[in-house]
Protein backbone atom coordinates (compact mmCIF):
# COMPACT_ATOMS: atom_id res chain seq x y z
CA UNK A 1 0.00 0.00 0.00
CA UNK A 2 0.99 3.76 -1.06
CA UNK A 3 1.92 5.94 1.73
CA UNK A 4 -0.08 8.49 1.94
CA UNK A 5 1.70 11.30 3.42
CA UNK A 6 3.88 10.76 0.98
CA UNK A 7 4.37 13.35 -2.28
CA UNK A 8 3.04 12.70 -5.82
CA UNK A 9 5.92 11.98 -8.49
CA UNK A 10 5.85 13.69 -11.64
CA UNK A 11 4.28 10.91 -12.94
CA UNK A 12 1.16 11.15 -10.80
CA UNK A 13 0.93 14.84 -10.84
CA UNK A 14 0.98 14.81 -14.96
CA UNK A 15 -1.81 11.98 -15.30
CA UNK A 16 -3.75 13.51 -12.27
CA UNK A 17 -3.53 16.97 -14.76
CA UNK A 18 -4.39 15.74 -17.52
CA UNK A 19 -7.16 13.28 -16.40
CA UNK A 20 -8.85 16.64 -15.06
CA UNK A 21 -8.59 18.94 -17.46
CA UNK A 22 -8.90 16.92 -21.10
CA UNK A 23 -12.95 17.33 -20.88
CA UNK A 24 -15.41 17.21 -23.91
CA UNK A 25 -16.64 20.83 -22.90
CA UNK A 26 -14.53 23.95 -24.51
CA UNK A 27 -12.90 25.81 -21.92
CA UNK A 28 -14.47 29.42 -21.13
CA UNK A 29 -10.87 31.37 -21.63
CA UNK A 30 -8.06 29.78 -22.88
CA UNK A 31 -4.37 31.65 -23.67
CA UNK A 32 -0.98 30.54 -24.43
CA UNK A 33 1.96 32.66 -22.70
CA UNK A 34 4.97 32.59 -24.72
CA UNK A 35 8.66 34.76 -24.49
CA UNK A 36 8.67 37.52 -27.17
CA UNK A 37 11.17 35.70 -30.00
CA UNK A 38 12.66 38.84 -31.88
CA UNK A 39 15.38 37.46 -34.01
CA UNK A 40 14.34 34.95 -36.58
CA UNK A 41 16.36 32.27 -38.27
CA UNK A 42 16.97 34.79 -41.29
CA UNK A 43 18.35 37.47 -38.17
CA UNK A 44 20.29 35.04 -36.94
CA UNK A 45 22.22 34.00 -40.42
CA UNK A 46 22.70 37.58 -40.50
CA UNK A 47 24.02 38.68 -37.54
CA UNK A 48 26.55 35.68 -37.38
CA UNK A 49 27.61 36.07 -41.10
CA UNK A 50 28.08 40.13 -40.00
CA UNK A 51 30.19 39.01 -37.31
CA UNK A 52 32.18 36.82 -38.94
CA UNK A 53 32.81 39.62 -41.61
CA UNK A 54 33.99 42.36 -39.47
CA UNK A 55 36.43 40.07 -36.99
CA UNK A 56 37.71 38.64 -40.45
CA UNK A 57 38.22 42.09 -42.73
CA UNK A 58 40.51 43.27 -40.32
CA UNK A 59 42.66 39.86 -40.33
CA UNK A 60 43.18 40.62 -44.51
CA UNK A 61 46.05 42.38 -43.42
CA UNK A 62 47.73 39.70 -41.96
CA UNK A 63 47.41 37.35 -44.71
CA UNK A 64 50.01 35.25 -45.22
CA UNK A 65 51.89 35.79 -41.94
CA UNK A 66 51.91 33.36 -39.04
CA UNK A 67 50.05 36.39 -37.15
CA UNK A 68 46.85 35.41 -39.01
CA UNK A 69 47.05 32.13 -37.64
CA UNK A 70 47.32 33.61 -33.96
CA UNK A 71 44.06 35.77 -34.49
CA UNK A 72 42.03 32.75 -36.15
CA UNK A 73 42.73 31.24 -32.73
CA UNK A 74 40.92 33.76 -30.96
CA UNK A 75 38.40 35.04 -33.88
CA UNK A 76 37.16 31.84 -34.73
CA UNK A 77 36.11 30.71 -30.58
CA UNK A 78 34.30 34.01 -30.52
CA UNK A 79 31.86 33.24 -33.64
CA UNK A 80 31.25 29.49 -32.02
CA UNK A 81 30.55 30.76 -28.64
CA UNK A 82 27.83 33.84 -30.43
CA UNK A 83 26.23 30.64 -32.62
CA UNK A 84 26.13 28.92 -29.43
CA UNK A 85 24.59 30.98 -27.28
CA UNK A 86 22.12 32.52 -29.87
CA UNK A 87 20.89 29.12 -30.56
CA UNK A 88 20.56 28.41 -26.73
CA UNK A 89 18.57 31.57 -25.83
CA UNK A 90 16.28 30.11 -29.03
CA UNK A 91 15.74 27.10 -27.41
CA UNK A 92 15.16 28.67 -24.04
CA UNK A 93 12.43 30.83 -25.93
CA UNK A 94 10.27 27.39 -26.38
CA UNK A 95 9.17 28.03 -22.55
CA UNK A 96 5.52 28.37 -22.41
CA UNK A 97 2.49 28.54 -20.18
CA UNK A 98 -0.95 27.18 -21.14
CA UNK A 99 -3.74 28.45 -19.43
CA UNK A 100 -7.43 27.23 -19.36
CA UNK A 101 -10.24 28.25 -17.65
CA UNK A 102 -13.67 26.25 -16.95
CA UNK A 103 -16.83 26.94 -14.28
CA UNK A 104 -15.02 24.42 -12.03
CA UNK A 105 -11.42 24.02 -13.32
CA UNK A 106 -8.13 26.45 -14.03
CA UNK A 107 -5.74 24.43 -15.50
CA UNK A 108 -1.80 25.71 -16.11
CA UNK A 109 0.36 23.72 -18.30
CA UNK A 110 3.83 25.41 -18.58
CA UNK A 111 6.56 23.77 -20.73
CA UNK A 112 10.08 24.01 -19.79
CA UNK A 113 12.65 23.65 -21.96
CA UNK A 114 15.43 21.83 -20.20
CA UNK A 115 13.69 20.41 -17.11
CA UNK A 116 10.21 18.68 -16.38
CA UNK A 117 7.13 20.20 -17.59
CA UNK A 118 5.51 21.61 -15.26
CA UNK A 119 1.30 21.06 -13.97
CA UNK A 120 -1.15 22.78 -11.84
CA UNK A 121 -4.84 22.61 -11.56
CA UNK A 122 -7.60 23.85 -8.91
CA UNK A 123 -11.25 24.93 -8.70
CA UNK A 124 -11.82 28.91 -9.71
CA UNK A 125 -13.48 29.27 -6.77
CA UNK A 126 -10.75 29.68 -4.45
CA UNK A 127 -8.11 30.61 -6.63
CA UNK A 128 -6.58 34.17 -6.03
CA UNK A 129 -4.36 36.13 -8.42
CA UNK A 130 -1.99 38.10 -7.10
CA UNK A 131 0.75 40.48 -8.39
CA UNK A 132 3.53 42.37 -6.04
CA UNK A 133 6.95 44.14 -6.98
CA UNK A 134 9.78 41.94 -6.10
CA UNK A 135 13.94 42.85 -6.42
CA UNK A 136 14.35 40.56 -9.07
CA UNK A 137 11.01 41.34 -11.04
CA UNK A 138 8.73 43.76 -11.02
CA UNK A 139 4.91 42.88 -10.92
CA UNK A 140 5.64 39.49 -10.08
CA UNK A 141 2.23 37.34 -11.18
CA UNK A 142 1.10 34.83 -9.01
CA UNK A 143 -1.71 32.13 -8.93
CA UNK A 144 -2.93 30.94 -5.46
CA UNK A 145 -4.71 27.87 -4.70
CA UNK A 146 -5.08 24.12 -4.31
CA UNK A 147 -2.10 24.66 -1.55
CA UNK A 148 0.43 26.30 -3.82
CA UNK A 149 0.90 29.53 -5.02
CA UNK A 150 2.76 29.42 -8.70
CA UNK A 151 3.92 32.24 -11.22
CA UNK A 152 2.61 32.80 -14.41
CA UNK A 153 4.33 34.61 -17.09
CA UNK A 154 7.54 35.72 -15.15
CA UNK A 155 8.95 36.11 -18.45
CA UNK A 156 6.80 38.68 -19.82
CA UNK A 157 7.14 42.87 -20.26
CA UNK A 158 5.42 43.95 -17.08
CA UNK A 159 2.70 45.73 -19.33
CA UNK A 160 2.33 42.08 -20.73
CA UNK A 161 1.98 40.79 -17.04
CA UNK A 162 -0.51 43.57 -16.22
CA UNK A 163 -2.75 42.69 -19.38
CA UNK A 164 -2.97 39.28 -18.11
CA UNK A 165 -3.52 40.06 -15.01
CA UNK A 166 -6.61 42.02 -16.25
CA UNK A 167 -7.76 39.35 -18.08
CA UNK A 168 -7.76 36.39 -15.22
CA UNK A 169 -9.18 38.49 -12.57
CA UNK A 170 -11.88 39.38 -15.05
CA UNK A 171 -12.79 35.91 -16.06
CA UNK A 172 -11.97 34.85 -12.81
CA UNK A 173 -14.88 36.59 -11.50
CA UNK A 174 -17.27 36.05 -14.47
CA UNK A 175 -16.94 32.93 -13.07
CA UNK A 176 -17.43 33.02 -9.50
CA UNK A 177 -20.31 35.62 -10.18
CA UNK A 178 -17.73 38.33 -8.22
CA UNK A 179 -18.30 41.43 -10.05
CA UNK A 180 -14.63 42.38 -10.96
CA UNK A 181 -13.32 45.78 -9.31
């Protein structure tokens, strides 16, 4: 027998999420949070073809001589490490949060993009959003309820955060039958 003081593993957390929340009935407000990605594949040809360029028009002078040899050894580490971390911030920009909203259910799905996703779920009812100023971000978003309070859309403009923050308290009390303030 299962001890039950025990915690859930990820396992039991993800099936108990999605057993709740894939219904037959459309979901009253639904959004996806995703990072604003401003350099596309084309952008990012470009800006590591421009770099390459102007570390390697300089080095023209040096053709020929052992010297050129010397600055490849430095140029050449400096366009690998831009490609690299270009291409990591990209995949770090796959990090998103799916919210859904029902009569009885709010349902947060956030994908991670080098860990576990992530799952919460509770009733509307006696979920609370809350947003405060922090050191580290500034109108911090939180969700409250079901015993844990999570953040939603940390990576967001804070005029982003304060438009959904807007929107959930407003559904949030369409819901409930709270008239919002």
């Amino acid at each position: 027998m299962a001890n039950p003081s025990a915690s859930p593993t990820p396992s039991d957390v993800e099936a108990d999420f999605f057993r709740v929340s894939n219904r037959s009935d459309a979901p009253l407000f639904t959004t996806l949070i995703k990072p604003y990605r401003s350099l596309s594949n084309f952008g990012f040809g470009a800006t590591i073809m421009f770099t390459a360029c102007a570390f390697l028009l300089p080095l023209l002078a040096f053709l020929g001589t052992q010297a050129l040899w010397t600055l490849l050894f430095f140029v050449a580490p400096a366009v690998a490490a831009l490609w690299y971390f270009i291409r990591r911030n990209d995949k770090d920009g796959t990090l998103s949060e799916e919210l859904r909203l029902w009569p009885d259910l709010i349902a947060v799905h956030r994908r991670n993009p080098r860990k576990a996703d992530q799952y919460w779920h509770a009733n509307p009812y006696w979920v609370s959003v809350h947003m405060k100023d922090t050191k580290e971000c500034p109108s911090y978003l939180t969700l409250k309820g079901a015993g844990r309070e999570i953040e939603l859309g940390a990576f967001l403009t804070v005029d982003a955060r304060k438009d959904l923050e807007k929107d959930l308290r407003k559904h949030l009390a369409q819901i409930t039958s709270i008239p919002a303030p």
